[in-house]
N, C-alpha and C. Protein backbone atom coordinates (compact mmCIF):
# COMPACT_ATOMS: atom_id res chain seq x y z
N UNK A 1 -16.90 6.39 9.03
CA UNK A 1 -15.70 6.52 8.27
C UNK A 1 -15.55 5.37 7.34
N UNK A 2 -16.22 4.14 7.43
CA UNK A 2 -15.29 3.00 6.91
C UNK A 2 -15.77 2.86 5.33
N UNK A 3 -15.29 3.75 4.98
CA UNK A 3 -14.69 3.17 3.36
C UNK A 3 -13.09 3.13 3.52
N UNK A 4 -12.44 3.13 4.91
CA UNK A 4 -11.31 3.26 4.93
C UNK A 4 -10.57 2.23 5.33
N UNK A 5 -11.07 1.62 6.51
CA UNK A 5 -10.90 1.04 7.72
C UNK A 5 -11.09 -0.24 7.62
N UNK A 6 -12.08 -0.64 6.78
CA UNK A 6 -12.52 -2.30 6.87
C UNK A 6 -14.22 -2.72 8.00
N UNK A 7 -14.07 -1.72 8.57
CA UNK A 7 -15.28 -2.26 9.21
C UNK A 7 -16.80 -2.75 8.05
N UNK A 8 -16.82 -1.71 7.10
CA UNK A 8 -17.66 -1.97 6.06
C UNK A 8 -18.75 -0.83 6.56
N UNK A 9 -18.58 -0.23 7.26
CA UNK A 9 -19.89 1.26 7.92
C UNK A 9 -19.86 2.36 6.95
N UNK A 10 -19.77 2.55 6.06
CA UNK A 10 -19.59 3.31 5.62
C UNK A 10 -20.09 4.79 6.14
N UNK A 11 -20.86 5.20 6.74
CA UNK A 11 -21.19 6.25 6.95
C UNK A 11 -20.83 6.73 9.04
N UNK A 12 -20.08 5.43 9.23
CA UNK A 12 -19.78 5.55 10.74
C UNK A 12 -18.47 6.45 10.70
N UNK A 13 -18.44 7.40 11.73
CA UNK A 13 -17.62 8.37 12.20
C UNK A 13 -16.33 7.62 13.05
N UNK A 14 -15.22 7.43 12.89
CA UNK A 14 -14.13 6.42 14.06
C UNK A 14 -12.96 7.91 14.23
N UNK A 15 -12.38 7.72 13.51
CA UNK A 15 -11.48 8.94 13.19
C UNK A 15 -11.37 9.99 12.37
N UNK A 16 -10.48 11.18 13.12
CA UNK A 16 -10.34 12.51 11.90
C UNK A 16 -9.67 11.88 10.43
N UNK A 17 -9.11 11.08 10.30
CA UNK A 17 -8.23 10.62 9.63
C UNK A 17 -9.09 9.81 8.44
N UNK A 18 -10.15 9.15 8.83
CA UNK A 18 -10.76 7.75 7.77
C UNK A 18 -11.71 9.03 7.30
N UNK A 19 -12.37 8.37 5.91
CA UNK A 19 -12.86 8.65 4.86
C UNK A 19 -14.33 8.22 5.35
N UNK A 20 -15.15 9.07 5.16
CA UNK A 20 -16.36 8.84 4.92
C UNK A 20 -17.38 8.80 3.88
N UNK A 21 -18.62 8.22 3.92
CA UNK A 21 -19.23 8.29 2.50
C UNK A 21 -19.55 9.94 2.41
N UNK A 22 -19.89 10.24 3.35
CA UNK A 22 -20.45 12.15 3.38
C UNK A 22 -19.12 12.85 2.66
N UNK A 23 -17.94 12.36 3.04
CA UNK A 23 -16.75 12.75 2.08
C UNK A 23 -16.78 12.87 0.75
N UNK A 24 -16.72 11.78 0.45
CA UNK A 24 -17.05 11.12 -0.87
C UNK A 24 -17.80 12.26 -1.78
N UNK A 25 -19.02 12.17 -1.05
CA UNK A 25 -20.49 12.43 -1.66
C UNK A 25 -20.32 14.35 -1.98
N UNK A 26 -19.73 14.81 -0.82
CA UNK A 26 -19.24 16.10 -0.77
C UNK A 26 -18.52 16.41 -2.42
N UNK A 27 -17.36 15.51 -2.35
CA UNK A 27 -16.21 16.00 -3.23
C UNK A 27 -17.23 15.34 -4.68
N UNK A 28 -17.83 15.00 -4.94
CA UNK A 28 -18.95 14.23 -6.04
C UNK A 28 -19.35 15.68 -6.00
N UNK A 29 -20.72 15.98 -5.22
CA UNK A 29 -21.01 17.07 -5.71
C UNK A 29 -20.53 18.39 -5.87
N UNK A 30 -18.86 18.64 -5.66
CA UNK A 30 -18.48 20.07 -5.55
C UNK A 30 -17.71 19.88 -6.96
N UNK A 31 -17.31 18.22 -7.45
CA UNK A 31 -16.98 18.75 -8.82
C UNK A 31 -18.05 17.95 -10.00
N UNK A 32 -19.38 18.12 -9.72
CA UNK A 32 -20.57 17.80 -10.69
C UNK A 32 -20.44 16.23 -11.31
N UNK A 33 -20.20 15.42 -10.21
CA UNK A 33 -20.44 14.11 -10.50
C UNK A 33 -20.88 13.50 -9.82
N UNK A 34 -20.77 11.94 -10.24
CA UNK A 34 -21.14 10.56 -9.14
C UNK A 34 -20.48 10.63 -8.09
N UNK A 35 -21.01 9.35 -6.70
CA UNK A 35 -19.77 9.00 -6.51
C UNK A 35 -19.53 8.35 -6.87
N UNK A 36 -20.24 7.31 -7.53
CA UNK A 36 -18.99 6.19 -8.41
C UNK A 36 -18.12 6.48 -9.21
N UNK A 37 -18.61 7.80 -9.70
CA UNK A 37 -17.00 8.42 -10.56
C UNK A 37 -16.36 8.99 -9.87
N UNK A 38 -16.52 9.35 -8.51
CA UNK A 38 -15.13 9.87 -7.79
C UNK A 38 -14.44 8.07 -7.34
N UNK A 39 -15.42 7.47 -6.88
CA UNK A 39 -14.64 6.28 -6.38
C UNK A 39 -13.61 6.13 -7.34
N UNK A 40 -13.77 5.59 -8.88
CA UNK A 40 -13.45 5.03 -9.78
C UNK A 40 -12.12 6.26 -9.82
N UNK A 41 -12.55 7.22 -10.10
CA UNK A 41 -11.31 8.35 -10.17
C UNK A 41 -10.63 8.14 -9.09
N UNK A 42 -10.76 7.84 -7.97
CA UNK A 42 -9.63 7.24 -7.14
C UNK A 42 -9.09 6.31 -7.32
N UNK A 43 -9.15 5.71 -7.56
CA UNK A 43 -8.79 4.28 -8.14
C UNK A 43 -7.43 4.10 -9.01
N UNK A 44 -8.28 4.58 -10.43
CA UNK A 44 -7.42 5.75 -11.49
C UNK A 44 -6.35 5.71 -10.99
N UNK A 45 -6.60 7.08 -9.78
CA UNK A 45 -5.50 8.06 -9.76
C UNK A 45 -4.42 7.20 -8.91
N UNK A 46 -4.60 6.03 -7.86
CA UNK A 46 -4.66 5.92 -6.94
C UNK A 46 -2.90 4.35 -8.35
N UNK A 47 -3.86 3.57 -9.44
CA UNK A 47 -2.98 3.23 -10.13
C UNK A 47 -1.76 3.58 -10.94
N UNK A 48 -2.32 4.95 -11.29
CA UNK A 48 -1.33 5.78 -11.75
C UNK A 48 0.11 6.34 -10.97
N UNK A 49 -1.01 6.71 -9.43
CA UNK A 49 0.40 6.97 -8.92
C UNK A 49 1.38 5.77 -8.44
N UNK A 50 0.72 5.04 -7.96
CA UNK A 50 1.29 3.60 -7.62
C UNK A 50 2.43 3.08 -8.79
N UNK A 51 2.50 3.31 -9.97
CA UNK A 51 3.31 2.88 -10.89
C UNK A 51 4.02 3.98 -11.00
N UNK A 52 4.46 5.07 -10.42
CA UNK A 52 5.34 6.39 -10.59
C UNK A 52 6.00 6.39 -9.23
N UNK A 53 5.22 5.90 -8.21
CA UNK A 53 5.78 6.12 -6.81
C UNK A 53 5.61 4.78 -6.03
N UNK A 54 6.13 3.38 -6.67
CA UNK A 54 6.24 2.10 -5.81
C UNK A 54 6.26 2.74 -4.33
N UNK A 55 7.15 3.09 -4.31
CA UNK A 55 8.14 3.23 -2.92
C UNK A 55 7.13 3.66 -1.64
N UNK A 56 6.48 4.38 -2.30
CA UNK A 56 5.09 4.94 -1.28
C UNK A 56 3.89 3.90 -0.75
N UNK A 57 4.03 3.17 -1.82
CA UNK A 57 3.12 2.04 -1.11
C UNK A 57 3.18 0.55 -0.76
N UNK A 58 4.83 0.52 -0.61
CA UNK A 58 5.00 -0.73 -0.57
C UNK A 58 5.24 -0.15 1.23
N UNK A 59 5.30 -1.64 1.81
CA UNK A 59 5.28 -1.93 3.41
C UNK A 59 6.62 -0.11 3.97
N UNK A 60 7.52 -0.68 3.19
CA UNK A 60 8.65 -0.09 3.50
C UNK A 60 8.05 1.48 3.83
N UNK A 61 7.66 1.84 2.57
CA UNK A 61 7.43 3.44 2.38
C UNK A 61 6.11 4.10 3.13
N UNK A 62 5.40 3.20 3.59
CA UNK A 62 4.25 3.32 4.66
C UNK A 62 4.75 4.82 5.41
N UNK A 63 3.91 5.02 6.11
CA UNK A 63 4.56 6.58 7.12
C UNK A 63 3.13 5.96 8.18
């Protein structure tokens, strides 16, 4: 799982929940790219929403 987690495994299985590189690599090839352009497109998306929805990622808005 750990592109999620911090361990740095990237391809280790921990939880249903964490992200894996096989993830990644999946959603890369089902819409005809990298993964560095999905990474990067997360990223992106990940700034964009962050400046529309503080509230979601500050400590407070955690779930």
């Amino acid at each position: 799982m750990c592109l999620t987690c911090g361990c740095m495994q990237a391809h280790k299985v921990m939880t249903d929940a964490d992200i894996t590189y096989e993830d990644v690599k999946k959603a890369a090839d089902q819409n005809g790219v990298t993964v560095d352009q999905i990474l990067e497109t997360i990223g992106r998306t990940a700034d964009k929403d962050r400046l529309e929805h503080p509230a979601e990622y500050s400590k407070a808005g955690a779930t």
